[in-house]
Protein backbone atom coordinates (compact mmCIF):
# COMPACT_ATOMS: atom_id res chain seq x y z
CA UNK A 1 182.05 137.79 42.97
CA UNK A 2 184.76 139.83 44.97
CA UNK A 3 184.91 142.00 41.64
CA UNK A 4 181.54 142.85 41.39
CA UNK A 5 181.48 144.04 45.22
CA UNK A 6 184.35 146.12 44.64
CA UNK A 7 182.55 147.73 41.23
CA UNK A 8 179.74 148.03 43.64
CA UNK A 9 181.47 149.63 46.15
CA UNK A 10 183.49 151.93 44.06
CA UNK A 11 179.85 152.54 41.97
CA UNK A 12 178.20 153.70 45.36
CA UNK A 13 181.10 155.87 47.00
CA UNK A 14 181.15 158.32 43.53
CA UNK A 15 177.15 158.39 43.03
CA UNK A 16 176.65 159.07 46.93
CA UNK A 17 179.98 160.57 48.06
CA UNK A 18 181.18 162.20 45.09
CA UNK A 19 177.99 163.29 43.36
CA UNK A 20 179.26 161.80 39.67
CA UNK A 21 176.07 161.05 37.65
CA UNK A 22 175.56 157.19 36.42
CA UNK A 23 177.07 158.27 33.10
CA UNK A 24 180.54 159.15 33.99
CA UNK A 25 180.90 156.30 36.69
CA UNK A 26 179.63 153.95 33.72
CA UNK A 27 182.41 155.35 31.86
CA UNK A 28 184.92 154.77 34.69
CA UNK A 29 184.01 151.55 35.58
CA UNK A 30 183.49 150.01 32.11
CA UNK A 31 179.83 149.38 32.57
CA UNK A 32 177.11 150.27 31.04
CA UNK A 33 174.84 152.60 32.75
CA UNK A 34 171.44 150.03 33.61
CA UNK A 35 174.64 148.47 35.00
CA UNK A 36 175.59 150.87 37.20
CA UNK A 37 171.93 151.44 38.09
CA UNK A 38 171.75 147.96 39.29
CA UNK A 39 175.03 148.42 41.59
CA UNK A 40 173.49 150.89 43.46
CA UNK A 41 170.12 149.29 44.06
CA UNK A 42 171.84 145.97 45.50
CA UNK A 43 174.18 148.37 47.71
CA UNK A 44 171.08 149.83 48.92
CA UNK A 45 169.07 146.39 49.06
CA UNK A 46 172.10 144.67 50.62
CA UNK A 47 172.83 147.36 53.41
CA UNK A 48 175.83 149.16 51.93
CA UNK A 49 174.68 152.16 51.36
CA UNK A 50 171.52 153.40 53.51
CA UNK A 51 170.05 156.50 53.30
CA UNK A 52 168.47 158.43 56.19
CA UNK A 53 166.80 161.23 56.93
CA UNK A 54 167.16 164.34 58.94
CA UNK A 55 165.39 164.78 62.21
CA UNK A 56 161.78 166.31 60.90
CA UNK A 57 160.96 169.59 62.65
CA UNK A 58 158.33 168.80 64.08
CA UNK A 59 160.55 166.63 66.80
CA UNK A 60 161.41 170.30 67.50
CA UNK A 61 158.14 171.59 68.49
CA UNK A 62 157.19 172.89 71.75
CA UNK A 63 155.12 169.79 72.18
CA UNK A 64 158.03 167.27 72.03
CA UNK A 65 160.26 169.02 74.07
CA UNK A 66 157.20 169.33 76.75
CA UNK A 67 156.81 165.52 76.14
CA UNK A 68 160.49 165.19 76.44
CA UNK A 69 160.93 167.12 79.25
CA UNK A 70 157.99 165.59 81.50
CA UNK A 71 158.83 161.75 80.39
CA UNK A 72 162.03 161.62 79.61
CA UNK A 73 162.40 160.43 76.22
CA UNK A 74 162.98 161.28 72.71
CA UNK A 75 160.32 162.16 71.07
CA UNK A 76 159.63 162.11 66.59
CA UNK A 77 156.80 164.18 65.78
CA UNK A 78 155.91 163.85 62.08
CA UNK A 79 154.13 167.26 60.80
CA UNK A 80 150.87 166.39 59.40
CA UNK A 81 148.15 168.17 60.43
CA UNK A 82 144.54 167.77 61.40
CA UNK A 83 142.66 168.00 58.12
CA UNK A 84 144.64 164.80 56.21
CA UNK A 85 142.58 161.78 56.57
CA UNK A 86 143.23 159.19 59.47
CA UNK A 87 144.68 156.57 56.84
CA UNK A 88 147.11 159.09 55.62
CA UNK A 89 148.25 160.08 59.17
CA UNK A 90 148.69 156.76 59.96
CA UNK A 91 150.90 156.31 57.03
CA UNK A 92 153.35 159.48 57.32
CA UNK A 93 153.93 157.92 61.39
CA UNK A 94 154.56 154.19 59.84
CA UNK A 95 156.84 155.69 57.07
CA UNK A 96 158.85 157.64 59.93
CA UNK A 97 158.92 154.63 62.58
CA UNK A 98 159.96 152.08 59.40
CA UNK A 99 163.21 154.70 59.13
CA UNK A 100 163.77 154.90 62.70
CA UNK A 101 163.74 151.47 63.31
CA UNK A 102 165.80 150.30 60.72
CA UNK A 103 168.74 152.30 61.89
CA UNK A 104 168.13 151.75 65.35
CA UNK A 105 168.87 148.10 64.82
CA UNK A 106 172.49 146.31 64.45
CA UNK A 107 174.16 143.03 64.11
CA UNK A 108 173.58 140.41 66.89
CA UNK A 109 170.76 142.17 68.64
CA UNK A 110 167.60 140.48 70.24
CA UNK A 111 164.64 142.08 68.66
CA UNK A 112 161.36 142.29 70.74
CA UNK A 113 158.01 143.12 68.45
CA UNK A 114 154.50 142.95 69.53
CA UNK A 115 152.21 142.58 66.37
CA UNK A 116 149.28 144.85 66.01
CA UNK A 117 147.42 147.20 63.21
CA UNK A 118 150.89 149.39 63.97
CA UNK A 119 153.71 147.23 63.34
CA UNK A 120 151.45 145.56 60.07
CA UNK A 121 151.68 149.04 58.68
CA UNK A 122 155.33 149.84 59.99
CA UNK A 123 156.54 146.90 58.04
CA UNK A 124 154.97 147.52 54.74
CA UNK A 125 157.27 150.33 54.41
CA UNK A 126 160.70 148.50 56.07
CA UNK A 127 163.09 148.76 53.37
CA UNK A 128 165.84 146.20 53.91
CA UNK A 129 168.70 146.01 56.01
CA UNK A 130 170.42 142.73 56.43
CA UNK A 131 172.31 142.23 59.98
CA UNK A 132 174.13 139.32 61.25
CA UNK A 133 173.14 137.12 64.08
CA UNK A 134 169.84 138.96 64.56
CA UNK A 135 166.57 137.38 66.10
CA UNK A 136 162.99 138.53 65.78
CA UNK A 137 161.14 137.74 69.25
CA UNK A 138 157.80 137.81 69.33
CA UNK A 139 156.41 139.55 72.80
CA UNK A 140 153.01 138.87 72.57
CA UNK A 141 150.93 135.67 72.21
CA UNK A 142 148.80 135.92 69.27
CA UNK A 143 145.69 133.41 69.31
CA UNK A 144 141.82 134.17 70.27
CA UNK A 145 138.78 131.85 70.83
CA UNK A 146 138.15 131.78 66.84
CA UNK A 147 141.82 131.88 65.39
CA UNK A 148 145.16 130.74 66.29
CA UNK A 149 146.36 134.30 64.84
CA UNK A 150 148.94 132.75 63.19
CA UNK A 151 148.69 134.28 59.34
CA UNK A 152 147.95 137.39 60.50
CA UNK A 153 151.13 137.85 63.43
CA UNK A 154 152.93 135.27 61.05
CA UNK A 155 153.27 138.10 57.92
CA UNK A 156 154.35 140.41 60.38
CA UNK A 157 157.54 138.97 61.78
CA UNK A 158 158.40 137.28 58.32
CA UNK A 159 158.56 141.03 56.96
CA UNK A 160 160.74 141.98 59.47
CA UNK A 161 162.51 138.61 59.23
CA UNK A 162 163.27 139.28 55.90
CA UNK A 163 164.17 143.45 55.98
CA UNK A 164 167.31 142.44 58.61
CA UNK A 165 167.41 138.59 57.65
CA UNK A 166 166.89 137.72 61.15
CA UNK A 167 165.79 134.35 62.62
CA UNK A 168 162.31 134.46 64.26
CA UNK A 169 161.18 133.40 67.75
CA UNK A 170 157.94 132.72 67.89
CA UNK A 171 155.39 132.96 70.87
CA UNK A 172 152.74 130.14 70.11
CA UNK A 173 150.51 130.63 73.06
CA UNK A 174 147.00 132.42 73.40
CA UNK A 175 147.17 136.38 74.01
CA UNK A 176 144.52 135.92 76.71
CA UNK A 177 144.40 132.47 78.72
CA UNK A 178 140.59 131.71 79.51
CA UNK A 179 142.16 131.03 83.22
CA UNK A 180 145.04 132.61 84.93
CA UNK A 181 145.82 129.14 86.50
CA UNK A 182 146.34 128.09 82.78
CA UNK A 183 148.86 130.69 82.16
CA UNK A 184 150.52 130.03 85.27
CA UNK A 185 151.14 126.10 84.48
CA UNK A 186 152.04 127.18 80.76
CA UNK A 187 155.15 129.72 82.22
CA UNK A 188 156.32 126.60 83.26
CA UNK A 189 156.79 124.77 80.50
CA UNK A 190 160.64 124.69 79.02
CA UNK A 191 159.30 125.42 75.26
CA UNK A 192 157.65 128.48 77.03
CA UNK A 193 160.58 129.41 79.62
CA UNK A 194 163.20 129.54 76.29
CA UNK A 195 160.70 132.26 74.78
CA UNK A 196 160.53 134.20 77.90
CA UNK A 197 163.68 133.96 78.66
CA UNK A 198 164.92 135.86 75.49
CA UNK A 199 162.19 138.68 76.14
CA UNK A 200 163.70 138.93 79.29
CA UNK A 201 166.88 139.99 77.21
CA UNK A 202 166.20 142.05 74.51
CA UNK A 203 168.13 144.73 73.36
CA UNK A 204 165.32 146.76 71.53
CA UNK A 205 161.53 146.73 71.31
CA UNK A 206 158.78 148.44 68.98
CA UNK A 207 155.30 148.39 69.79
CA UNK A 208 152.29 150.33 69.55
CA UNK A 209 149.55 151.60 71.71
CA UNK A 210 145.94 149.69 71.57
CA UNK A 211 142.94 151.76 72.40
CA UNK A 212 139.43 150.70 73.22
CA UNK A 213 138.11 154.03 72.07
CA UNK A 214 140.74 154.86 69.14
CA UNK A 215 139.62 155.43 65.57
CA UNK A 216 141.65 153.35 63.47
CA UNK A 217 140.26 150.08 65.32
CA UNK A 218 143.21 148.28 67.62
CA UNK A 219 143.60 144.24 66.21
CA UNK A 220 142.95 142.92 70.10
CA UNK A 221 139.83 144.82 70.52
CA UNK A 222 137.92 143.63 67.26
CA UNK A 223 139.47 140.78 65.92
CA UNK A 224 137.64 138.14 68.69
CA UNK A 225 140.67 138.56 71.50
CA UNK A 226 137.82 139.84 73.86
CA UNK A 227 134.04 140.10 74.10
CA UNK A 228 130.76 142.52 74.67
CA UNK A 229 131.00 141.20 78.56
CA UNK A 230 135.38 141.80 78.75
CA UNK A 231 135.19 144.85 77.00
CA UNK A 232 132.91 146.18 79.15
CA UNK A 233 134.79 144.77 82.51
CA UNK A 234 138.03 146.49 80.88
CA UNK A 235 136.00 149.83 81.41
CA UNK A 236 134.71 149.36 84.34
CA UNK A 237 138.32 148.52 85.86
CA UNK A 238 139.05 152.02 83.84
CA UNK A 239 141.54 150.48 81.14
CA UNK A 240 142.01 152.81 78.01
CA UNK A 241 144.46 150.54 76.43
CA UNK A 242 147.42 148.21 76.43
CA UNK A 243 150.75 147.69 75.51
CA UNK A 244 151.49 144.18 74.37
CA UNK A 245 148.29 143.73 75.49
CA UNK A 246 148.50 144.31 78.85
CA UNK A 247 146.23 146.14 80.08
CA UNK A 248 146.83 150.09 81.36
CA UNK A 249 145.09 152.87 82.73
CA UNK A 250 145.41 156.65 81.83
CA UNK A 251 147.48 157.53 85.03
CA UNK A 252 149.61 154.18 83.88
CA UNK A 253 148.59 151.87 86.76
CA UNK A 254 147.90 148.32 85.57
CA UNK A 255 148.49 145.21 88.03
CA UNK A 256 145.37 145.28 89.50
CA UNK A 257 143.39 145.09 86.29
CA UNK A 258 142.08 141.45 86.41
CA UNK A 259 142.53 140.38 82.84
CA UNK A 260 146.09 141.10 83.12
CA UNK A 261 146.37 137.64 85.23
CA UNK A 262 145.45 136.36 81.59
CA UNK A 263 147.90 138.34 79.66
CA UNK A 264 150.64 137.19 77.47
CA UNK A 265 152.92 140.29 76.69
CA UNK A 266 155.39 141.39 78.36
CA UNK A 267 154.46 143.44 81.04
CA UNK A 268 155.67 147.06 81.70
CA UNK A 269 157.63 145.75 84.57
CA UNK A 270 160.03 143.31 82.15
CA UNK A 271 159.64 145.78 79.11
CA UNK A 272 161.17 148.67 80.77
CA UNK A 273 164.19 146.43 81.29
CA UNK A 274 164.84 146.30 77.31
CA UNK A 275 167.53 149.66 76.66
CA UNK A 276 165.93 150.70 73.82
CA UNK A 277 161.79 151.03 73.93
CA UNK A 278 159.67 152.58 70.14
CA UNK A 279 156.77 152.95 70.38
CA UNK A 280 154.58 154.52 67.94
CA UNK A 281 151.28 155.95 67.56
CA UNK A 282 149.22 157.54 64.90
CA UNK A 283 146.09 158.38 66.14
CA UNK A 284 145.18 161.26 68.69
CA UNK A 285 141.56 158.96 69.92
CA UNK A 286 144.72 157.31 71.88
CA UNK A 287 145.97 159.87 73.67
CA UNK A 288 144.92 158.55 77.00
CA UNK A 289 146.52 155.16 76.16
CA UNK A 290 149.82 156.70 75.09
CA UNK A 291 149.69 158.37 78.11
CA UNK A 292 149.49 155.40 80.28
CA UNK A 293 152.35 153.92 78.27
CA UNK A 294 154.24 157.23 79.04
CA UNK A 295 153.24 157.40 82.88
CA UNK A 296 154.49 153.64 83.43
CA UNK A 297 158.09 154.18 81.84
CA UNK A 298 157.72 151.76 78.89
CA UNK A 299 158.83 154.03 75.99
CA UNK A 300 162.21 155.69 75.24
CA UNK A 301 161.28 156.70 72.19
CA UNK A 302 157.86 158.39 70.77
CA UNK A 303 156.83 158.19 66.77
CA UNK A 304 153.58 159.62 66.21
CA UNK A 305 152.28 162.83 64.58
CA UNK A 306 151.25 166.35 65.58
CA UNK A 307 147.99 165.86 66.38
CA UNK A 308 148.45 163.49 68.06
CA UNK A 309 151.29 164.43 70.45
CA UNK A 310 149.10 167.69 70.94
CA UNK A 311 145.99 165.42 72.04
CA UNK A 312 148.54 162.95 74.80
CA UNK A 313 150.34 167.15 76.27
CA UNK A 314 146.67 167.96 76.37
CA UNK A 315 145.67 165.43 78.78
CA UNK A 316 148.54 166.39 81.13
């Protein structure tokens, strides 16, 4: 076994450091060259070698450093356009936020993710990255009045569970009590308390933005989270959208928006505690909502695409 890491090692530092093509390293090494080939896809599978990109230009733009500039935060703009179709948009931001992530994470860390649309399509392009010691948490409860949610947020942290072999915590409460009482009573329960007690902890968190008015539909506003009678309370209270579903107006003001008594997520309060805050967005209908997310300090870092970071620094 310790042979065949050092073959694999020795394989990976000529292909990627010293540019030798599979044929003369097969010759070196005594392998053949499907051999070699192999090597290099378990270095890259097992975390040896990974490959990242430059920063796209687009983080250059005007618009990120006036999005930088006014908020604070570092901001990944991937060049796209406004004539692709929304699916394809929202693939080129996943694709970007996937890379991001996975080498913004490391060995021993406490990993806060809030499931959505987002993070489903984040992780279907996650290539792997095994750490040690790491733990998925999950920030956001996850069952409605028809569903417990479970398959659905379930696939989601077992991707990412499996791209850094991480343990998972999960979060098996509701992700809107029927009574704020009930929620209450529940936060005091110690199988709750250990869960929040690690949120409260976390060294990095990705999330996206929901948006009752965005185009590519948000998971909590049409999968039976809420009805005909709380959607239309959530407008009339002037929410746009939510983070970990909590609940947020445009100018980023949110306590006082009565379903967040009901909440689950980790409010904007505890998440702006975690060092290191992605969130990512592909979809310019939710400018005002990523501007709420921006105005109440929850995000250190911005993934989303041209269009949309032109449609969030048009609403300043």
């Amino acid at each position: 076994m310790h042979e065949r890491y050092d073959d694999m090692y020795e394989a990976a530092v000529r292909y990627y450091v010293h540019d030798e093509k599979m044929e003369s390293i097969a010759r070196q090494l005594g392998l053949s060259r499907s051999s070699v080939s192999r090597l290099l896809s378990r270095a890259r599978d097992e975390g040896l070698v990974r490959i990242t990109l430059a920063e796209h230009a687009g983080s250059r733009s005007a618009t990120a450093r006036l999005l930088s500039r006014r908020f604070g935060i570092k901001v990944h703009i991937a060049t796209v356009g406004d004539s692709v179709p929304l699916n394809t948009r929202f693939d080129r931001v996943a694709q970007m936020a996937a890379a991001l992530f996975k080498d913004s994470v490391s060995d021993g860390q406490l990993i806060g993710v809030a499931w959505g649309v987002t993070l489903s399509a984040i992780v279907a392009h996650l290539d792997r990255r095994p750490l040690k010691d790491a733990t998925i948490v999950q920030m956001n409860g996850g069952a409605n009045p028809e569903n417990s949610g479970a398959p659905y947020v379930g696939a989601i942290l077992e991707g990412l569970a499996n791209a850094f072999d991480a343990r998972i915590v999960h979060f098996p409460v509701p992700a809107f009590f029927d009574y704020a009482e009930t929620r209450a009573a529940m936060w005091r329960e110690r199988s709750v308390r250990r869960v929040l007690e690690l949120q409260h902890t976390l060294d990095i968190a990705i999330f996206g933005v929901g948006s009752i008015s965005g185009k590519v539909p948000s998971h909590v506003y049409n999968a039976g989270y809420l009805d005909a009678d709380d959607m239309a309370q959530l407008v009339r209270e002037g929410a746009v959208g939510d983070v970990c579903t909590v609940l947020l107006r445009e100018d980023g003001t949110y306590a006082d928006i009565s379903y967040n008594e009901r909440a689950t997520g980790l409010a904007p309060e505890e998440l702006k505690r975690v060092p290191r805050r992605i969130c990512v967005v592909a979809d310019p209908a939710r400018a005002a909502a990523v501007l709420g997310a921006l105005r109440c300090g929850v995000v250190t870092d911005l993934v989303c695409d041209d269009v949309t970071a032109q449609a969030v620094a048009a609403r300043l």
